[in-house]
PDB file of N, CA and C in Angstrom:
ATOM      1  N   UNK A   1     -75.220 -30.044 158.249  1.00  0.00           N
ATOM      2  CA  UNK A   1     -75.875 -30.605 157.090  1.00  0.00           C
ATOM      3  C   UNK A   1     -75.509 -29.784 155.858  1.00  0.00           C
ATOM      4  N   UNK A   2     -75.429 -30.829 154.437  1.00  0.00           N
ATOM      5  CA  UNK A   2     -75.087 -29.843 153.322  1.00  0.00           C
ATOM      6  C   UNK A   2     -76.409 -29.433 152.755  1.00  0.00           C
ATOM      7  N   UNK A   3     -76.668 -28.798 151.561  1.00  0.00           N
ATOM      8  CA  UNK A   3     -77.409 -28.985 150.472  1.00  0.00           C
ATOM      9  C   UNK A   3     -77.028 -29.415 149.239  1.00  0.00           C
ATOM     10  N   UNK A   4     -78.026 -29.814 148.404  1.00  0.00           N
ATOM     11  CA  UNK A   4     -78.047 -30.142 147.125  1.00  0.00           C
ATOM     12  C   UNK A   4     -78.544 -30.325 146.265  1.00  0.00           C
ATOM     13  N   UNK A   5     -78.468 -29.995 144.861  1.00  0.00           N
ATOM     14  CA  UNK A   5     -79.273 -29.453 143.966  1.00  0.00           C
ATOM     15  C   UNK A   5     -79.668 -30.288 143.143  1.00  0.00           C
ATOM     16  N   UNK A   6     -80.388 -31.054 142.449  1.00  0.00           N
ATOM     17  CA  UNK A   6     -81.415 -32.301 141.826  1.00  0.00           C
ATOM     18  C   UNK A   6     -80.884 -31.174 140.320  1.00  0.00           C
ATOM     19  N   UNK A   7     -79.740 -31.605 139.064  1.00  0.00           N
ATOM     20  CA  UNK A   7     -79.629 -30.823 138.108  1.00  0.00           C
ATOM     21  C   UNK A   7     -80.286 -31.710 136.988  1.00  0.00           C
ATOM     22  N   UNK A   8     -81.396 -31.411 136.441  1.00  0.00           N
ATOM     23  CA  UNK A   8     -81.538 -31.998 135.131  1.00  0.00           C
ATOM     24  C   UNK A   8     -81.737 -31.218 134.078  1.00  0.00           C
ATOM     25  N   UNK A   9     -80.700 -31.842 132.516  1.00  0.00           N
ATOM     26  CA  UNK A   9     -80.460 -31.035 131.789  1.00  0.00           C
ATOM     27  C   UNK A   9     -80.399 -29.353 131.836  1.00  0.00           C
ATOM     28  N   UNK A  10     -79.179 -29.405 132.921  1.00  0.00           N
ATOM     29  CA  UNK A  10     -79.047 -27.844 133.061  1.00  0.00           C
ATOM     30  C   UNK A  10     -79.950 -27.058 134.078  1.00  0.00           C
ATOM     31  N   UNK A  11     -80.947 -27.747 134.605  1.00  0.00           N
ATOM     32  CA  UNK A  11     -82.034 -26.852 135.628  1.00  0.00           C
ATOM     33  C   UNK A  11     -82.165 -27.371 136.610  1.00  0.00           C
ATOM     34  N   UNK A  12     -82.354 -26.754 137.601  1.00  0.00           N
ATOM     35  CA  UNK A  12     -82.380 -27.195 138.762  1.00  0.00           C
ATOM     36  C   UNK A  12     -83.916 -27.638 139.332  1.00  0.00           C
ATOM     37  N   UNK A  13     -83.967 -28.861 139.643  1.00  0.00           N
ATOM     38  CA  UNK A  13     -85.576 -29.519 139.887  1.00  0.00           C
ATOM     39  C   UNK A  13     -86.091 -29.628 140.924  1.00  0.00           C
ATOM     40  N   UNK A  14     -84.824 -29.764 141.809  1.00  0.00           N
ATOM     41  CA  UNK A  14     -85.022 -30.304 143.742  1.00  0.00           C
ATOM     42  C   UNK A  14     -83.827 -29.898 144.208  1.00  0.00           C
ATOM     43  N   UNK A  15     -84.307 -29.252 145.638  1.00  0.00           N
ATOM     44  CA  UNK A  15     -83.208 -29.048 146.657  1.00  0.00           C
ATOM     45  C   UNK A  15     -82.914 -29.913 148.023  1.00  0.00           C
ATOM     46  N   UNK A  16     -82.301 -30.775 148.167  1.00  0.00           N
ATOM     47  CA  UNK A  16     -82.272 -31.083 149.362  1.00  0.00           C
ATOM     48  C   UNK A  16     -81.250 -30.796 150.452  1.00  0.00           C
ATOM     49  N   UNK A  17     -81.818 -31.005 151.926  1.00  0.00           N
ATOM     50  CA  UNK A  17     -80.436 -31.101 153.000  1.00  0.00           C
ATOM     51  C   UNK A  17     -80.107 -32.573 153.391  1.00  0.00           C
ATOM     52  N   UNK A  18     -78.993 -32.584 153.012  1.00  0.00           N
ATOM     53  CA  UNK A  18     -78.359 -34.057 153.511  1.00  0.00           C
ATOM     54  C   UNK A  18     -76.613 -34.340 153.813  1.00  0.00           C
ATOM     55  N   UNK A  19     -76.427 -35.388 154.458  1.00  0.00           N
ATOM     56  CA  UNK A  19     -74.760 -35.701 154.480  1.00  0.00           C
ATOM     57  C   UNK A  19     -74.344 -35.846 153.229  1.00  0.00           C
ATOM     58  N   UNK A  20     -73.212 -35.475 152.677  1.00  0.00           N
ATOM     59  CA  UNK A  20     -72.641 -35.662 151.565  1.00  0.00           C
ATOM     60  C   UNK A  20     -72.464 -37.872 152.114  1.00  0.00           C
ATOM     61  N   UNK A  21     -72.627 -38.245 152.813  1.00  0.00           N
ATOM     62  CA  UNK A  21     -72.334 -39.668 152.793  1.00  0.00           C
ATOM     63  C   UNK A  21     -73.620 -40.338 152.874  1.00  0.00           C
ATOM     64  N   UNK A  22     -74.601 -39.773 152.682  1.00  0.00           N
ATOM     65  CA  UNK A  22     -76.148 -40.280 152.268  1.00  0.00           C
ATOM     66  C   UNK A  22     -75.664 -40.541 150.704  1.00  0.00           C
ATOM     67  N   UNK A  23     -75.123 -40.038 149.878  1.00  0.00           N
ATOM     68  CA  UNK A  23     -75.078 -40.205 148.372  1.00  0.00           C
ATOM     69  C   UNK A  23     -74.258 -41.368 148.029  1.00  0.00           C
ATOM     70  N   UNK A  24     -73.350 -42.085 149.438  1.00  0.00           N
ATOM     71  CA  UNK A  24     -72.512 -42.836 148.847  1.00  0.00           C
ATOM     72  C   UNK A  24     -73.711 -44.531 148.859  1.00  0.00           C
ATOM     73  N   UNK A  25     -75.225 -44.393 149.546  1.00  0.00           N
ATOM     74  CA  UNK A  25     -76.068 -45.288 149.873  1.00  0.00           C
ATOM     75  C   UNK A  25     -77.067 -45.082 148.988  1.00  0.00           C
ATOM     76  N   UNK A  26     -77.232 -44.008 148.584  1.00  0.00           N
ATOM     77  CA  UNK A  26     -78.500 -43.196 148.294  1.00  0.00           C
ATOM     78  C   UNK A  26     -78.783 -43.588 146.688  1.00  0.00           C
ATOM     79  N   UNK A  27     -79.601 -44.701 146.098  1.00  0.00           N
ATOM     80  CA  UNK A  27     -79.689 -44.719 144.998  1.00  0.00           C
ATOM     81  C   UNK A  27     -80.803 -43.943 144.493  1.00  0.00           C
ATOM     82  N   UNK A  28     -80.585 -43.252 142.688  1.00  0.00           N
ATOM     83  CA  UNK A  28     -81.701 -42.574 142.181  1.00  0.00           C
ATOM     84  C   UNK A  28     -81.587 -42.977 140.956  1.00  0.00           C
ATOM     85  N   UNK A  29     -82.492 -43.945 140.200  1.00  0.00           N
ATOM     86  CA  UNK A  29     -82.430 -44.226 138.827  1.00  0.00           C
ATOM     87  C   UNK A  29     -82.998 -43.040 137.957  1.00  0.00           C
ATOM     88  N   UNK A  30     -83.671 -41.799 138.849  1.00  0.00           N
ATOM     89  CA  UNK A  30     -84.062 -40.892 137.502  1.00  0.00           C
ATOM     90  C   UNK A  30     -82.918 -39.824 137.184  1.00  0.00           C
ATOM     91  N   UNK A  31     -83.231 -39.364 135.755  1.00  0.00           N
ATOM     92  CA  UNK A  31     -82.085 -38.484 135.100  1.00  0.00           C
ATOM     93  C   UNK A  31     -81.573 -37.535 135.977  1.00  0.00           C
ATOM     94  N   UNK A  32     -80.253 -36.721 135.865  1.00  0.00           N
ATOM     95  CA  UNK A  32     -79.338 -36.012 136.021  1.00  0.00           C
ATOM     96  C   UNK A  32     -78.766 -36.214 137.250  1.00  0.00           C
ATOM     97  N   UNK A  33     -78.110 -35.041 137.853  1.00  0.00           N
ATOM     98  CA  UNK A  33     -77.461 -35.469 138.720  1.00  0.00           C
ATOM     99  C   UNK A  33     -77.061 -34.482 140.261  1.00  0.00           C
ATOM    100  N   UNK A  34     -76.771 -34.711 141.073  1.00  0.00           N
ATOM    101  CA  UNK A  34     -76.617 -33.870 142.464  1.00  0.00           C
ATOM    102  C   UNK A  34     -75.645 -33.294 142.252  1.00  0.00           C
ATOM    103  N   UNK A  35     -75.876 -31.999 142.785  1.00  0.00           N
ATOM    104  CA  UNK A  35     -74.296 -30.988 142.636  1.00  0.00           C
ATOM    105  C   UNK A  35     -74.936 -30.190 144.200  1.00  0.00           C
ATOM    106  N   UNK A  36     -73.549 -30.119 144.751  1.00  0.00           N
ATOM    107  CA  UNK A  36     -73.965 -29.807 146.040  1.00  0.00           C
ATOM    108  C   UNK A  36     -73.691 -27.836 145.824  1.00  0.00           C
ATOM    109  N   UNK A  37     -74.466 -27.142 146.799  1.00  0.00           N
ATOM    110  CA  UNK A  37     -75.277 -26.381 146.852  1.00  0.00           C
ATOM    111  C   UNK A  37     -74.556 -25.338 148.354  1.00  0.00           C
ATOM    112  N   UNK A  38     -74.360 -24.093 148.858  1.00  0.00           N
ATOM    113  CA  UNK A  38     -74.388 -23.661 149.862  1.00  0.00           C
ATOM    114  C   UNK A  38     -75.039 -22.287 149.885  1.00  0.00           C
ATOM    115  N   UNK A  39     -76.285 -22.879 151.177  1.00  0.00           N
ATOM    116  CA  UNK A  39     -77.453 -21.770 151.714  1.00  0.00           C
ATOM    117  C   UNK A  39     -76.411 -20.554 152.451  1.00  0.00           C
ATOM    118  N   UNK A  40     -75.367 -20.295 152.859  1.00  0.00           N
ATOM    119  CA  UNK A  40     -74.859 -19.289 152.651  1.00  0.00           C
ATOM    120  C   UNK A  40     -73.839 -18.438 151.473  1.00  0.00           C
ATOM    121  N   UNK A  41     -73.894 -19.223 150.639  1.00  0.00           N
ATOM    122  CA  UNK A  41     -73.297 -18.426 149.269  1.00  0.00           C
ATOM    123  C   UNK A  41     -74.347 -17.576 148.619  1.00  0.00           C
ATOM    124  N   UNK A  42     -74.176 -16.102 148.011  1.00  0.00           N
ATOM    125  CA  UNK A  42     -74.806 -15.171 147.472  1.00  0.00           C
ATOM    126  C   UNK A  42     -74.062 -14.070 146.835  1.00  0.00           C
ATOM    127  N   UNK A  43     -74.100 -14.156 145.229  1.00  0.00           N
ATOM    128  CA  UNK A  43     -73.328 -13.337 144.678  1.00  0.00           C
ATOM    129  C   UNK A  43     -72.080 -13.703 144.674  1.00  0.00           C
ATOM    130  N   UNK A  44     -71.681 -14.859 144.754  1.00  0.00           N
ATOM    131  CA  UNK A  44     -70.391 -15.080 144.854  1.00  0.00           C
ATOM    132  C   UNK A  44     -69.219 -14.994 146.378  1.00  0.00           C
ATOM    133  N   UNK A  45     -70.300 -14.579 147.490  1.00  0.00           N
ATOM    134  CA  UNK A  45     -69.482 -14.337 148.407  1.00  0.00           C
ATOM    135  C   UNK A  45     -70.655 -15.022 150.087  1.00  0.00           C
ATOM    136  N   UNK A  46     -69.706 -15.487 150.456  1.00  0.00           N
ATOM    137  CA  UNK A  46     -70.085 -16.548 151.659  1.00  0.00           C
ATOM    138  C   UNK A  46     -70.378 -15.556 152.393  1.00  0.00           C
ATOM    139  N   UNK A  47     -72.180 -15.547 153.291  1.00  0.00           N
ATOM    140  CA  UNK A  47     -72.474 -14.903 154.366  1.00  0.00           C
ATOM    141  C   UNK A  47     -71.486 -14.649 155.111  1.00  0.00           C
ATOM    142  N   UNK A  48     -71.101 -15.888 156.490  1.00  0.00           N
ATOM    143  CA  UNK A  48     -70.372 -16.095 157.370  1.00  0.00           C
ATOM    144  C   UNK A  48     -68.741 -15.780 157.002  1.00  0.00           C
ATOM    145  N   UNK A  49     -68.467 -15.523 156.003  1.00  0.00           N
ATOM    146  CA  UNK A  49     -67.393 -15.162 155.752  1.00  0.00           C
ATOM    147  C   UNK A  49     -66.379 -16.387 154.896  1.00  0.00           C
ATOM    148  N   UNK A  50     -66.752 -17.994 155.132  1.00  0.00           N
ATOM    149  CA  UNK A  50     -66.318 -18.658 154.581  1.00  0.00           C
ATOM    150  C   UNK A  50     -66.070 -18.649 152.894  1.00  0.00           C
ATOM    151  N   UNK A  51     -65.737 -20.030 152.349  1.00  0.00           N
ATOM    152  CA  UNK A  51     -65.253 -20.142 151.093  1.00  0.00           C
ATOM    153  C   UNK A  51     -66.463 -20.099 150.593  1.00  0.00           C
ATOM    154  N   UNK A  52     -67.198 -19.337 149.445  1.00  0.00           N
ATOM    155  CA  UNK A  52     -68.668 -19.381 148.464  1.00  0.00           C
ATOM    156  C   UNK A  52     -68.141 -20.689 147.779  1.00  0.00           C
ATOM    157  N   UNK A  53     -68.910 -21.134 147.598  1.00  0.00           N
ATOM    158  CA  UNK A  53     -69.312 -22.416 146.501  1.00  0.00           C
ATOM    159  C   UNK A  53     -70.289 -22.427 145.528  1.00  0.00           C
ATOM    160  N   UNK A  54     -70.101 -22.113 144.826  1.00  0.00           N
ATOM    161  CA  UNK A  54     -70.829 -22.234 142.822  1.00  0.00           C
ATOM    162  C   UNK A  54     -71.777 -20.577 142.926  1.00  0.00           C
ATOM    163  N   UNK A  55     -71.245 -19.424 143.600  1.00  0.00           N
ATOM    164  CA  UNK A  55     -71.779 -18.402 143.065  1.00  0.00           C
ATOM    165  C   UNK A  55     -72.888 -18.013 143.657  1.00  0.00           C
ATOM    166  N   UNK A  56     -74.498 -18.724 144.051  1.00  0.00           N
ATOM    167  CA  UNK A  56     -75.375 -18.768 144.799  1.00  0.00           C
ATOM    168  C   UNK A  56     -75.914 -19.872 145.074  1.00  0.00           C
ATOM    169  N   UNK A  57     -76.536 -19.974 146.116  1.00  0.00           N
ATOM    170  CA  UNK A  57     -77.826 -21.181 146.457  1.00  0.00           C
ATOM    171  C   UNK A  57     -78.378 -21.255 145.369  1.00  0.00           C
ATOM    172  N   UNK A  58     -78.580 -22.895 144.986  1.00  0.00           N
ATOM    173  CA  UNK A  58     -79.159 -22.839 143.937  1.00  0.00           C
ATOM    174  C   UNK A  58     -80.814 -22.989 144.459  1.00  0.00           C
ATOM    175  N   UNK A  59     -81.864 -22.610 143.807  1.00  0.00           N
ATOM    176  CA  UNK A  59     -82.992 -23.119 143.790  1.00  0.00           C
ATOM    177  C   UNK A  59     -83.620 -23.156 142.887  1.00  0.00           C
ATOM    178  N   UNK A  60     -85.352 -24.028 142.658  1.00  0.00           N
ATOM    179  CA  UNK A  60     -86.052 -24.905 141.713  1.00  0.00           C
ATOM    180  C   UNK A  60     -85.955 -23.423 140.696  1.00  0.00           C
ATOM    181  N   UNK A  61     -85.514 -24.012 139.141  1.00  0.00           N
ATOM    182  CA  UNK A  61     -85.609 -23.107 137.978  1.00  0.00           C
ATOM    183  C   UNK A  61     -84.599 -22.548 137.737  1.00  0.00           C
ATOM    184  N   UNK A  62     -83.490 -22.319 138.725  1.00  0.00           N
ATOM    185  CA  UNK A  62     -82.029 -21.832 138.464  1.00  0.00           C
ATOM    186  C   UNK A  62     -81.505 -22.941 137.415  1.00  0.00           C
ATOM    187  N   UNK A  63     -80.317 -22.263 137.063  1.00  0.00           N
ATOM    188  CA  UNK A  63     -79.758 -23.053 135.761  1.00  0.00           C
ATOM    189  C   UNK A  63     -78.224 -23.473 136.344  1.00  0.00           C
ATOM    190  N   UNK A  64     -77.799 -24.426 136.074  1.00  0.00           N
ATOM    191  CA  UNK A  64     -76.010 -24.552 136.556  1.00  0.00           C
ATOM    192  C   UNK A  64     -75.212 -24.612 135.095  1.00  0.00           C
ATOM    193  N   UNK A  65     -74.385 -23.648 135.554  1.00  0.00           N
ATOM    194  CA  UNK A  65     -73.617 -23.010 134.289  1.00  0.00           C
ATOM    195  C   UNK A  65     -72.240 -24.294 134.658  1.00  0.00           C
ATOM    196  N   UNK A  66     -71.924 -25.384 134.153  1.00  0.00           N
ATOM    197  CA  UNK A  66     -71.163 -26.077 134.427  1.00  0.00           C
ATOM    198  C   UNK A  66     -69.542 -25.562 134.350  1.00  0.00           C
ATOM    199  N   UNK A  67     -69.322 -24.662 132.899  1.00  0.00           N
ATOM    200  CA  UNK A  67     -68.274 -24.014 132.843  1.00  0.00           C
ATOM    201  C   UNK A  67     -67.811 -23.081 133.669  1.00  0.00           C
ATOM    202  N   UNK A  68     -68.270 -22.119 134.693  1.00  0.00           N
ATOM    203  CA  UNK A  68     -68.598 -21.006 135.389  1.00  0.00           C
ATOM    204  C   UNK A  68     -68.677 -22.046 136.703  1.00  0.00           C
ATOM    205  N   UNK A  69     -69.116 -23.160 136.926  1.00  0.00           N
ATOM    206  CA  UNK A  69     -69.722 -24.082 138.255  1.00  0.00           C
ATOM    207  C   UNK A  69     -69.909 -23.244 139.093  1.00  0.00           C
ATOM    208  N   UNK A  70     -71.336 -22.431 138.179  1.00  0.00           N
ATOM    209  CA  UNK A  70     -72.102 -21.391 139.130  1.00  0.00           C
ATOM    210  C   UNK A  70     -73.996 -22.084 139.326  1.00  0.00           C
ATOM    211  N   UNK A  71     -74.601 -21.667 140.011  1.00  0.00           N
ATOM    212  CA  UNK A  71     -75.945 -21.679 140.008  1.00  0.00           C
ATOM    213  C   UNK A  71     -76.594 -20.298 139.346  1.00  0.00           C
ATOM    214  N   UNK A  72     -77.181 -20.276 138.727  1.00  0.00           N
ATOM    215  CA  UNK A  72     -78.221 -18.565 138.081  1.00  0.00           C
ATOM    216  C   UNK A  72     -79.120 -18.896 138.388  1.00  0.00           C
ATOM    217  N   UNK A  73     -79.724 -17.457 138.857  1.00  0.00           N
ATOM    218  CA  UNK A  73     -81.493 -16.935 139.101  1.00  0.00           C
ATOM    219  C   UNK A  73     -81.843 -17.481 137.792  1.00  0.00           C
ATOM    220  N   UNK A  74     -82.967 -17.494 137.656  1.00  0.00           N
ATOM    221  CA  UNK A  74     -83.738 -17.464 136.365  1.00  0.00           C
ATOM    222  C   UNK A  74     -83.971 -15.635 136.082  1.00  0.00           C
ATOM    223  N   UNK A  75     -83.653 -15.785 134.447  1.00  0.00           N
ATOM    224  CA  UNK A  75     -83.567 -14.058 134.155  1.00  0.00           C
ATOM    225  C   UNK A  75     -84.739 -13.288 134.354  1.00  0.00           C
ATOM    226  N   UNK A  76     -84.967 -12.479 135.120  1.00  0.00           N
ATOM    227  CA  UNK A  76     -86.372 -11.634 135.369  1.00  0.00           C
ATOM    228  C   UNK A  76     -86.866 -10.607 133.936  1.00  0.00           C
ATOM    229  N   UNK A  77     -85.870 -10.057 133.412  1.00  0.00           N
ATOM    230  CA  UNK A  77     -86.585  -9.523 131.848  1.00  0.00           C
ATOM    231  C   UNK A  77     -85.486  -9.621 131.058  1.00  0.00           C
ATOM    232  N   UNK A  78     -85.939  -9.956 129.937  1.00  0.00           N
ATOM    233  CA  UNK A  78     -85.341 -10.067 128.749  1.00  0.00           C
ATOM    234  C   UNK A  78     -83.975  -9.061 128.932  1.00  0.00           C
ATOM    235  N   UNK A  79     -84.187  -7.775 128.954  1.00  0.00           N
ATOM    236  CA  UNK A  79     -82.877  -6.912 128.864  1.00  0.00           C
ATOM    237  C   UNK A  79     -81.665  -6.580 130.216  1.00  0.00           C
ATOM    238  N   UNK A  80     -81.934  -7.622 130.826  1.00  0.00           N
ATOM    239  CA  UNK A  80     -81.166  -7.732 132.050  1.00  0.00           C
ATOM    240  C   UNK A  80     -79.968  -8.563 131.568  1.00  0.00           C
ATOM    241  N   UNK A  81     -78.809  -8.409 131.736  1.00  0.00           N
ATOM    242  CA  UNK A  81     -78.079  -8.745 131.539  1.00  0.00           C
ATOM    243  C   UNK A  81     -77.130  -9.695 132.720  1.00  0.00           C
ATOM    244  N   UNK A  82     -76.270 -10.979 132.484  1.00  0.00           N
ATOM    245  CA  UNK A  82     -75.666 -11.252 133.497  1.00  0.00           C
ATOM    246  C   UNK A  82     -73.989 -10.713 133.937  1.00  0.00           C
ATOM    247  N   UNK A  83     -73.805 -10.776 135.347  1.00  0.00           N
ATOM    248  CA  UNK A  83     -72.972 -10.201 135.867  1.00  0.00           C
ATOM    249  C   UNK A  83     -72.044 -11.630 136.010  1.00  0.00           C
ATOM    250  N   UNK A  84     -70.837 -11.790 135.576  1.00  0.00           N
ATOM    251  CA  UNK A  84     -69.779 -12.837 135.143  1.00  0.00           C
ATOM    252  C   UNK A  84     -69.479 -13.333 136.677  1.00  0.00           C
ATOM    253  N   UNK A  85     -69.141 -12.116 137.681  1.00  0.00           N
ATOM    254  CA  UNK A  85     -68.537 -12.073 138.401  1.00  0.00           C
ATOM    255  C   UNK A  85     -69.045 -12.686 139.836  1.00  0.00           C
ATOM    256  N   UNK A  86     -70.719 -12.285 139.855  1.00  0.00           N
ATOM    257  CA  UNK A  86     -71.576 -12.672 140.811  1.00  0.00           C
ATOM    258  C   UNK A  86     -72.603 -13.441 140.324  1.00  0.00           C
ATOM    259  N   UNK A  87     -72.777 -13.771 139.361  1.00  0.00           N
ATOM    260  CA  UNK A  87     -73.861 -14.738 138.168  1.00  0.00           C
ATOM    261  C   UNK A  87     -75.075 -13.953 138.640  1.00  0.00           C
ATOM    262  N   UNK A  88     -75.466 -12.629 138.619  1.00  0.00           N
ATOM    263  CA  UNK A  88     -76.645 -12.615 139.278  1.00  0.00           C
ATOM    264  C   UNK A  88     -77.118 -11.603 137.613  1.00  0.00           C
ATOM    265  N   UNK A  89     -78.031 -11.196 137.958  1.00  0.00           N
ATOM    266  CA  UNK A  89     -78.773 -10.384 136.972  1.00  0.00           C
ATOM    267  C   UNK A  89     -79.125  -9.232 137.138  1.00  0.00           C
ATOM    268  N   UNK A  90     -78.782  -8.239 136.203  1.00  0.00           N
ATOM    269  CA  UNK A  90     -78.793  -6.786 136.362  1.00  0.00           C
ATOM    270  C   UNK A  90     -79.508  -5.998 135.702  1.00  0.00           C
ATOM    271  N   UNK A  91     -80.017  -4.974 135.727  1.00  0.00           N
ATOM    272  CA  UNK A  91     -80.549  -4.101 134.931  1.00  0.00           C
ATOM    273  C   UNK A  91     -79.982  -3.385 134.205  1.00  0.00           C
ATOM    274  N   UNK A  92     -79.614  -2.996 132.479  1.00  0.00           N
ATOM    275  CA  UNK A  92     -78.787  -2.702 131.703  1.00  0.00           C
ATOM    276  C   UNK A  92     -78.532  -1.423 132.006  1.00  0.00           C
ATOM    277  N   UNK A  93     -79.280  -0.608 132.990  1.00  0.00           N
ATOM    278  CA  UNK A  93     -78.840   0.783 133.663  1.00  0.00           C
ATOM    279  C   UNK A  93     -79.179   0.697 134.838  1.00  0.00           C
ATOM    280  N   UNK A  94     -78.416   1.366 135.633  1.00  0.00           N
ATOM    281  CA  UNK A  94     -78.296   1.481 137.093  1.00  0.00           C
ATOM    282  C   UNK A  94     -80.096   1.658 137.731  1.00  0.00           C
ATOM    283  N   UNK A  95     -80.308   1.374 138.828  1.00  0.00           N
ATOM    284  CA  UNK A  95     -81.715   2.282 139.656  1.00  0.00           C
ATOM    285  C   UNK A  95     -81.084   3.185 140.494  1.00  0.00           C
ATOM    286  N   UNK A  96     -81.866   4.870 140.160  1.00  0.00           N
ATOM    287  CA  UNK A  96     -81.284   5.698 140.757  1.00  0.00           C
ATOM    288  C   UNK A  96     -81.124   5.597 142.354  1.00  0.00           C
ATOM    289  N   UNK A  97     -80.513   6.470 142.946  1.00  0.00           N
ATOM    290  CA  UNK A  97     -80.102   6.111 144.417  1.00  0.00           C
ATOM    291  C   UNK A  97     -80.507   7.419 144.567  1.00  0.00           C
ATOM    292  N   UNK A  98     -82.211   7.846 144.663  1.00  0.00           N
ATOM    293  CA  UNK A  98     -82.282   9.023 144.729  1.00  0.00           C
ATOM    294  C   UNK A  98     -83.229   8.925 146.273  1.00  0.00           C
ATOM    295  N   UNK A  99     -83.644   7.735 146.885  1.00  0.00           N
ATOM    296  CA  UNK A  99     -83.959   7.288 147.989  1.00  0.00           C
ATOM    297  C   UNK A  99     -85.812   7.880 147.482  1.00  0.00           C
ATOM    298  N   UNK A 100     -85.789   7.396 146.362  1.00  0.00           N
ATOM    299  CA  UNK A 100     -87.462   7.269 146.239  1.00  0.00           C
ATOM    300  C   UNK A 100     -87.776   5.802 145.929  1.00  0.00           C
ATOM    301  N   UNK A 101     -88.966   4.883 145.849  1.00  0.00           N
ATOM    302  CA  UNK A 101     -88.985   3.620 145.026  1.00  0.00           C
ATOM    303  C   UNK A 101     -89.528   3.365 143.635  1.00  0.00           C
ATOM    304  N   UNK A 102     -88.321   2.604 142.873  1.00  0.00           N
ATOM    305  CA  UNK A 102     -88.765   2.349 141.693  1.00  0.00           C
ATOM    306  C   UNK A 102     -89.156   1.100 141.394  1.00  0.00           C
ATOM    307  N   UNK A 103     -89.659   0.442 139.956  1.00  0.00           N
ATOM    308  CA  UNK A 103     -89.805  -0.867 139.351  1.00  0.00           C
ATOM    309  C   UNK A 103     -89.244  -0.511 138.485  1.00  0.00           C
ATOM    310  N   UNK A 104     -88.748  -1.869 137.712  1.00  0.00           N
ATOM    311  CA  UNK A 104     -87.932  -2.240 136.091  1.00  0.00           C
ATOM    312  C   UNK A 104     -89.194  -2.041 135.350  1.00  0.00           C
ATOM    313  N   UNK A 105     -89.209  -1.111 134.161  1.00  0.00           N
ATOM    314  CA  UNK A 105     -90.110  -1.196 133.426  1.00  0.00           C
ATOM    315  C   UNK A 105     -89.590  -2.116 132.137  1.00  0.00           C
ATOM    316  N   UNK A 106     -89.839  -3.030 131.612  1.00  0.00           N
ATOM    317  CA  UNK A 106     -89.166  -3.669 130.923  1.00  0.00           C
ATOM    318  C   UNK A 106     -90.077  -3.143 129.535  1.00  0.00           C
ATOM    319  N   UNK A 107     -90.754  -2.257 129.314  1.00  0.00           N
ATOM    320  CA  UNK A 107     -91.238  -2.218 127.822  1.00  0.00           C
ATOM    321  C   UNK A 107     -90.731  -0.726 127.717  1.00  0.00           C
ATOM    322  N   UNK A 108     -90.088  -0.165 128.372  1.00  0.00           N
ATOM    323  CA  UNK A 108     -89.397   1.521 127.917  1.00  0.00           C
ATOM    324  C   UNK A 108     -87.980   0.954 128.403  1.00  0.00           C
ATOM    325  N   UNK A 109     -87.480  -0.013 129.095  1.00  0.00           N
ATOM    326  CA  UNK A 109     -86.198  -0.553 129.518  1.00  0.00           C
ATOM    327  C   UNK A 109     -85.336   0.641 130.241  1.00  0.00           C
ATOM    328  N   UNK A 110     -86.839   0.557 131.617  1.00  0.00           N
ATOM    329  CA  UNK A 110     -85.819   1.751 132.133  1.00  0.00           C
ATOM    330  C   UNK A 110     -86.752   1.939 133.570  1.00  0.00           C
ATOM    331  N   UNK A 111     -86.094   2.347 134.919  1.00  0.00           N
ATOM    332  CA  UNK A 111     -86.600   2.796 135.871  1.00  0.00           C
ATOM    333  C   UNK A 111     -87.794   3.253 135.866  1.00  0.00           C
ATOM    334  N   UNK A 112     -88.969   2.997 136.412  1.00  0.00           N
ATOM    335  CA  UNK A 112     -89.893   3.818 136.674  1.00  0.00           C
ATOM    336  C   UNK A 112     -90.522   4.183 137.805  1.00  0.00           C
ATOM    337  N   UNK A 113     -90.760   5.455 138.300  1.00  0.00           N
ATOM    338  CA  UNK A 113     -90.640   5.777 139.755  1.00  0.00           C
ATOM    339  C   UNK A 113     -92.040   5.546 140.267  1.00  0.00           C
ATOM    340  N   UNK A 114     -92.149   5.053 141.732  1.00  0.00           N
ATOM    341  CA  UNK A 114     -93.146   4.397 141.784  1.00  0.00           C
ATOM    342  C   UNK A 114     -94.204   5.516 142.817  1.00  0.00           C
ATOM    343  N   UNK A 115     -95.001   6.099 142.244  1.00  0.00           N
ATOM    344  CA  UNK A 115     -95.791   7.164 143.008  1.00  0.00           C
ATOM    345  C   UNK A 115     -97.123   6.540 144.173  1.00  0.00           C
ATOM    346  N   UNK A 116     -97.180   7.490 145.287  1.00  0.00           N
ATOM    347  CA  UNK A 116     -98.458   7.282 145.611  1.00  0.00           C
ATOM    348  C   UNK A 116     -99.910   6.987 145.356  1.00  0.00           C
ATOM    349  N   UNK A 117    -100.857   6.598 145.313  1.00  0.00           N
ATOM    350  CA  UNK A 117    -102.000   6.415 144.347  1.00  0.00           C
ATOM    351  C   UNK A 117    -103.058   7.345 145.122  1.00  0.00           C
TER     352      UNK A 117
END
């Protein structure tokens, strides 16, 4: 079975699993349109090792970059920036790899280490 992504004006509304030959029967008079979708694409690179298709799974609130014929997360903070290569979203500085846990503080725009209480 494939998936596929319900795109209106640029966002993604509905996901479904179906035959790509359900669409050749399958009428839908409401706006936009199906762009098919694969639950193993992430970051640009196929779980199983196969060919990725449009960058990631798309799901409800992702955006399809038609030029790119990628799927995007929706941006988590303002100063995250996107990655061209994997369409995903980054933090404008690294999180240290100091093997403690942090959160994005998005109002100092910067790591903050996350202590015991």
């Amino acid at each position: 079975m494939s998936h596929f992504a319900k795109v209106v004006d640029g966002i993604v509304t509905q996901v479904i699993v179906a035959e790509p030959e359900f669409f050749q029967t399958f009428v839908d008079s409401s706006p936009g349109e199906w762009i098919q979708t694969s639950y193993n694409t992430h970051g640009g690179v196929h779980a199983n090792g196969g060919t990725p298709l449009r960058k990631n799974y798309a799901g409800i609130g992702y955006s399809y970059d038609r030029t790119k014929d990628a799927f995007i997360p929706p941006k988590p903070f303002a100063s995250w920036v996107l990655n061209d290569d994997t369409c995903l979203w980054g933090a404008p500085t690294p999180m240290p790899t100091d093997d403690k846990f942090y959160e994005w503080d998005e109002a100092t725009t910067s790591w903050k280490e996350l202590t015991e209480a």
